[in-house]
PDB file of N, CA and C in Angstrom:
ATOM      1  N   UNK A   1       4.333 -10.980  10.592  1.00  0.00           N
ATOM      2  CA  UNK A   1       3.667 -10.075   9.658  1.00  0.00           C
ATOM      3  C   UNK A   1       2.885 -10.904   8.643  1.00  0.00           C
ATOM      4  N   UNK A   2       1.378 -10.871   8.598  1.00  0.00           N
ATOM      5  CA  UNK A   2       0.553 -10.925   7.404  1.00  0.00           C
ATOM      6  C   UNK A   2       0.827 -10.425   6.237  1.00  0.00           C
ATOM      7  N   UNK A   3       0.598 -11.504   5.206  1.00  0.00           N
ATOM      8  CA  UNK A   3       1.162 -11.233   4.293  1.00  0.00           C
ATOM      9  C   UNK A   3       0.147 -10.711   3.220  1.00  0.00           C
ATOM     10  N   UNK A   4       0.009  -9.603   1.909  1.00  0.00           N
ATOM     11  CA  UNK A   4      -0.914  -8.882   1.633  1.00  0.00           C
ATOM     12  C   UNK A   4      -1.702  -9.356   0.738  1.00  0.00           C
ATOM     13  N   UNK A   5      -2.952  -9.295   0.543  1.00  0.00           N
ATOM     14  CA  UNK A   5      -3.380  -9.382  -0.516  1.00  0.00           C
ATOM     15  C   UNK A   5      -3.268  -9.211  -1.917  1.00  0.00           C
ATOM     16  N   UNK A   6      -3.674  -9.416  -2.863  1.00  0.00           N
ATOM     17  CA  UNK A   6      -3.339  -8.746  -4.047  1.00  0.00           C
ATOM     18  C   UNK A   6      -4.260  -7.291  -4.238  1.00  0.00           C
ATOM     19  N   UNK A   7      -4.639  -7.296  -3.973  1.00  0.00           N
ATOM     20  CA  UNK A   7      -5.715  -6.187  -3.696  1.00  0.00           C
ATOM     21  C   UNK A   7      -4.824  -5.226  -2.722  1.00  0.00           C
ATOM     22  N   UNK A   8      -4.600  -5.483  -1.780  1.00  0.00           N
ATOM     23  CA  UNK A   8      -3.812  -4.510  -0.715  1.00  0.00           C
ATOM     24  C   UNK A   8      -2.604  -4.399  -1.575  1.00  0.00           C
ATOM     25  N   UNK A   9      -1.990  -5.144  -2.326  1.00  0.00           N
ATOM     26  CA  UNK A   9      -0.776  -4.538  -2.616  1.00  0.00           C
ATOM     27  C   UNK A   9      -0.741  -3.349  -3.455  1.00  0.00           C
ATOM     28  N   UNK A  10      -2.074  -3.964  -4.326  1.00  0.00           N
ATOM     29  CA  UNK A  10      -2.260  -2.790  -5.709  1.00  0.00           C
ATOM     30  C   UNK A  10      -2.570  -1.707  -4.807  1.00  0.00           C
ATOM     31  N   UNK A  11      -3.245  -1.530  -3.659  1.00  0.00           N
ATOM     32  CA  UNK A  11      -3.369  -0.055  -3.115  1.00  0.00           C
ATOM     33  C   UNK A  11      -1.922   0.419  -2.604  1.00  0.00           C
ATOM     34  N   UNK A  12      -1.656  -0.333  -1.811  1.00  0.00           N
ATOM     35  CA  UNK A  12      -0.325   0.472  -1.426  1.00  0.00           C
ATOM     36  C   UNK A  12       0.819   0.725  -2.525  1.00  0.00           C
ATOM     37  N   UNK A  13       0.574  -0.261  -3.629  1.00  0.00           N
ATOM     38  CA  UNK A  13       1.558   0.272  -5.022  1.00  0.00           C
ATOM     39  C   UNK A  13       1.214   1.493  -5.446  1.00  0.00           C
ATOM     40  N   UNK A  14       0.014   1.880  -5.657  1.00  0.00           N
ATOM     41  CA  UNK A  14      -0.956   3.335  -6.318  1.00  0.00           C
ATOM     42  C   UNK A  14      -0.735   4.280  -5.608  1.00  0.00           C
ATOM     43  N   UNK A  15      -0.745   4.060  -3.603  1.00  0.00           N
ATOM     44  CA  UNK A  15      -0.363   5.112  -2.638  1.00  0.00           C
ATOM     45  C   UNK A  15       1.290   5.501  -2.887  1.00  0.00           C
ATOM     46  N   UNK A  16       1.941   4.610  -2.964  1.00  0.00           N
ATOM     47  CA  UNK A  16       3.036   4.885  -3.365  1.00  0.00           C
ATOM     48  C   UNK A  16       3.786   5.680  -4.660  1.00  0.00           C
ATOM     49  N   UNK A  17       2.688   5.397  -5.395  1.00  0.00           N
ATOM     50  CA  UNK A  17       3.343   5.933  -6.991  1.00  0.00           C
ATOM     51  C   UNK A  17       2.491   7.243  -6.707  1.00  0.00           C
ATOM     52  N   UNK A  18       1.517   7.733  -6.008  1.00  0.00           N
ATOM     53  CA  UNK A  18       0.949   8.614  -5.875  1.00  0.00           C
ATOM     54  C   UNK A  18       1.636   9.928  -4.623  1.00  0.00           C
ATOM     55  N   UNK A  19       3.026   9.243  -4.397  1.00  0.00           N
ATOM     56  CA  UNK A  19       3.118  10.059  -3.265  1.00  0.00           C
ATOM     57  C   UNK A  19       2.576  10.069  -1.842  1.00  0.00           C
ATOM     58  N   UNK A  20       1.236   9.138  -1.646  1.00  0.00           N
ATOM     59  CA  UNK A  20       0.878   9.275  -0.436  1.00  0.00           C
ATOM     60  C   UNK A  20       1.322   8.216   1.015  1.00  0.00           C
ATOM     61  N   UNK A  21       2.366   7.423   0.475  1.00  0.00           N
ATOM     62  CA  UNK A  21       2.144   6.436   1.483  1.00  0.00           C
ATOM     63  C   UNK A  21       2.864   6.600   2.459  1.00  0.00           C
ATOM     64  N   UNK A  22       3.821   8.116   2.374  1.00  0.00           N
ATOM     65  CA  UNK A  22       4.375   8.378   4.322  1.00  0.00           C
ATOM     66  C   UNK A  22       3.120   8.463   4.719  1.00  0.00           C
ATOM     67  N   UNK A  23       2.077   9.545   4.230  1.00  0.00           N
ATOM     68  CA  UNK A  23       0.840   9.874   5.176  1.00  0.00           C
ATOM     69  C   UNK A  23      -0.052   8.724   5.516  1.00  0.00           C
ATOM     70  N   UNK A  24       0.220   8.241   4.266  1.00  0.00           N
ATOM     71  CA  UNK A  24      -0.978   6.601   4.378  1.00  0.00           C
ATOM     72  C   UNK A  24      -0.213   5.770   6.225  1.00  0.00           C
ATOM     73  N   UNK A  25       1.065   5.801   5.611  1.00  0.00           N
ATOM     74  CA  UNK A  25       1.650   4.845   6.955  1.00  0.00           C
ATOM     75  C   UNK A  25       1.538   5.650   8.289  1.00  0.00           C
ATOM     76  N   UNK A  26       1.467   7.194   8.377  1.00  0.00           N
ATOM     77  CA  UNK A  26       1.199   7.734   9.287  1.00  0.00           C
ATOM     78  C   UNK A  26      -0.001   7.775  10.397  1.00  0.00           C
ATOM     79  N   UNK A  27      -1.049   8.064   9.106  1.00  0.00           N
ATOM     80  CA  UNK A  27      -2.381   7.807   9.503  1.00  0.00           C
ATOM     81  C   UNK A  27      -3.790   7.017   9.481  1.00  0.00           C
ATOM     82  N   UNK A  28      -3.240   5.530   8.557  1.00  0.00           N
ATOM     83  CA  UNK A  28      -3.610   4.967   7.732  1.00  0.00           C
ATOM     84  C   UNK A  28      -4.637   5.237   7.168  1.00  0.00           C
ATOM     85  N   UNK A  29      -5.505   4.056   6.377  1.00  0.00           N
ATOM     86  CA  UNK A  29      -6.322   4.751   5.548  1.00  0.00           C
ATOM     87  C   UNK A  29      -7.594   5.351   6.002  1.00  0.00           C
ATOM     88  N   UNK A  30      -8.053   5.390   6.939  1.00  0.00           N
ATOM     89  CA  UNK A  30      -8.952   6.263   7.920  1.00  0.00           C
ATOM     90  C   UNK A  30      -8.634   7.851   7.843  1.00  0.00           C
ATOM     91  N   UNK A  31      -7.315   8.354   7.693  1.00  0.00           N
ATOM     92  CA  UNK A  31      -7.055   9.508   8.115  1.00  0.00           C
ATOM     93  C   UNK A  31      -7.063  10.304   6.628  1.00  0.00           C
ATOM     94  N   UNK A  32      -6.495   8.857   4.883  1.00  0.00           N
ATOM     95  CA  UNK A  32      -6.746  10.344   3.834  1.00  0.00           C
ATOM     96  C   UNK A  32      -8.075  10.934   3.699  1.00  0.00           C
ATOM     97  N   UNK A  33      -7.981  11.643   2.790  1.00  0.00           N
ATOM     98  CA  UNK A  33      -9.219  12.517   2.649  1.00  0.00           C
ATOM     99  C   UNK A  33      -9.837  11.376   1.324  1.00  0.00           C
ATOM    100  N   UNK A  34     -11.199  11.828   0.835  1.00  0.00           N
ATOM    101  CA  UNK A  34     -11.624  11.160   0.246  1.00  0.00           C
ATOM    102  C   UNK A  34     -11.328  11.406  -1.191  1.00  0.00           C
ATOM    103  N   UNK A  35     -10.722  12.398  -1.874  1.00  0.00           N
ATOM    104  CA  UNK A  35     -10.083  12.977  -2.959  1.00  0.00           C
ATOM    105  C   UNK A  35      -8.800  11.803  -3.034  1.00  0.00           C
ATOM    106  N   UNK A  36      -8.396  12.004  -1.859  1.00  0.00           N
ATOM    107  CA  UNK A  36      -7.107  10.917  -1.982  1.00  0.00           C
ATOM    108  C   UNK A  36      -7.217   9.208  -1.935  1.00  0.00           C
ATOM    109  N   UNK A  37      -8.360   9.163  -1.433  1.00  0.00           N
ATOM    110  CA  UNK A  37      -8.619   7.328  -1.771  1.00  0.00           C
ATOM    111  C   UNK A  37      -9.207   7.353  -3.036  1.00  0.00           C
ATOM    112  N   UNK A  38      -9.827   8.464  -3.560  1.00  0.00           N
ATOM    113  CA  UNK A  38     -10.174   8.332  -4.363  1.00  0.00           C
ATOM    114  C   UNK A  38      -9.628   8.028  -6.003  1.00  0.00           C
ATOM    115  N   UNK A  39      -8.124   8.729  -6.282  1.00  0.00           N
ATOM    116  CA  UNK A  39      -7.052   8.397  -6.468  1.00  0.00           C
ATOM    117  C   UNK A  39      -6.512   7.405  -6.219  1.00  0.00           C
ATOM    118  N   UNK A  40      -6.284   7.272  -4.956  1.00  0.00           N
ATOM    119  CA  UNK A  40      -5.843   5.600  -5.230  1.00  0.00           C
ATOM    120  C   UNK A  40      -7.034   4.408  -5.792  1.00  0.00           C
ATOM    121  N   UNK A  41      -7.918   4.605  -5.310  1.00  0.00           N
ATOM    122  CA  UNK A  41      -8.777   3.591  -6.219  1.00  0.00           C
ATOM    123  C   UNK A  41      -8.894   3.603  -7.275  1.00  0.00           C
ATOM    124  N   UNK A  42      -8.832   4.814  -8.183  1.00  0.00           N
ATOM    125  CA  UNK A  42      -8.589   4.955  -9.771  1.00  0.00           C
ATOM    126  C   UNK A  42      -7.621   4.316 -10.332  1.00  0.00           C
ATOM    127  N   UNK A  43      -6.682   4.464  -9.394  1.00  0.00           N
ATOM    128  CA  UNK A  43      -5.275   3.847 -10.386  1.00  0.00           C
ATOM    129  C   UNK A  43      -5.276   2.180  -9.921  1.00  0.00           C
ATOM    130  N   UNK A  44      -5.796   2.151  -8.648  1.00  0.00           N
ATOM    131  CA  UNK A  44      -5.946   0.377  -8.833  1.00  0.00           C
ATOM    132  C   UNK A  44      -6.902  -0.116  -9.765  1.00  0.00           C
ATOM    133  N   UNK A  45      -8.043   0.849 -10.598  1.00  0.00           N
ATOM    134  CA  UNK A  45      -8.825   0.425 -11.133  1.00  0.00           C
ATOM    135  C   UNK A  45      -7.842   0.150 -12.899  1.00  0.00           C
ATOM    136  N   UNK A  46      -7.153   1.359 -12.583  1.00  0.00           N
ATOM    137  CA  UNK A  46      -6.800   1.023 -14.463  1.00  0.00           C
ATOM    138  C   UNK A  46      -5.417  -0.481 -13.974  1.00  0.00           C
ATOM    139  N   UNK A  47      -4.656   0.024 -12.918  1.00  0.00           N
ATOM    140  CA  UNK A  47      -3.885  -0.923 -13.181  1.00  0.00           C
ATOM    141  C   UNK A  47      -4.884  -2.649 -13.163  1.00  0.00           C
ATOM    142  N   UNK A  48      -6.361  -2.562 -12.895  1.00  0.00           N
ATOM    143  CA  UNK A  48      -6.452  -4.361 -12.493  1.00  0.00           C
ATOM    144  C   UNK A  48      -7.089  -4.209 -14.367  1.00  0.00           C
ATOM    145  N   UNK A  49      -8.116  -2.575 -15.065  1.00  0.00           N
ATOM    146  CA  UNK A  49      -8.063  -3.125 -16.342  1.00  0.00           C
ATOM    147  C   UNK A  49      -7.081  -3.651 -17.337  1.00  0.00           C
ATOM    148  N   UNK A  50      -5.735  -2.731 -17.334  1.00  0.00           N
ATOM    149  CA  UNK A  50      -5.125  -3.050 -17.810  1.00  0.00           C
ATOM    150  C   UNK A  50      -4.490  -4.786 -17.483  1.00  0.00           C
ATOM    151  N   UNK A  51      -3.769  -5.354 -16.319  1.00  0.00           N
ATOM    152  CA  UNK A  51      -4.255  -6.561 -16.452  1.00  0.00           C
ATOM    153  C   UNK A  51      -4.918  -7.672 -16.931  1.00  0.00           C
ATOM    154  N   UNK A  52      -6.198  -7.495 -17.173  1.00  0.00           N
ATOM    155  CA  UNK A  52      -7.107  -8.156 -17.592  1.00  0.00           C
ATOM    156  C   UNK A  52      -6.751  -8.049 -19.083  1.00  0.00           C
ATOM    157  N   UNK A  53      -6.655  -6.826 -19.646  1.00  0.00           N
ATOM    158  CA  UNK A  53      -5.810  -6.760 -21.205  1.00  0.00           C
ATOM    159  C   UNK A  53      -5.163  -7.848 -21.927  1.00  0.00           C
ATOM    160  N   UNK A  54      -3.980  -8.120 -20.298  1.00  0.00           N
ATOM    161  CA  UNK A  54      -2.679  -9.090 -21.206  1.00  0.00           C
ATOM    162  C   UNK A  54      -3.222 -10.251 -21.420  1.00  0.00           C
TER     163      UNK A  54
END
């Protein structure tokens, strides 16, 4: 197993805190809708501003 990016992790952390990552692992990310990546990209966006903060 490849090991993830930091970037991939922050998505699958956001899919996760978001509830989506049975469906994510089901269908991966091809199958959410675009409302729902869209969400996850928001929250990887505040979690990398906030980051940059500390």
């Amino acid at each position: 197993m490849r090991m993830l990016s930091y970037e991939e992790r922050l998505k699958y952390e956001a899919a996760r805190e978001l509830g989506l990552l049975e469906k994510l692992e089901r269908v991966g990310w091809a199958g959410l809708s675009t409302a729902e990546s869209g969400r996850i990209g928001g929250r990887v966006g505040a979690k990398k501003r906030e980051k940059r903060k500390e």
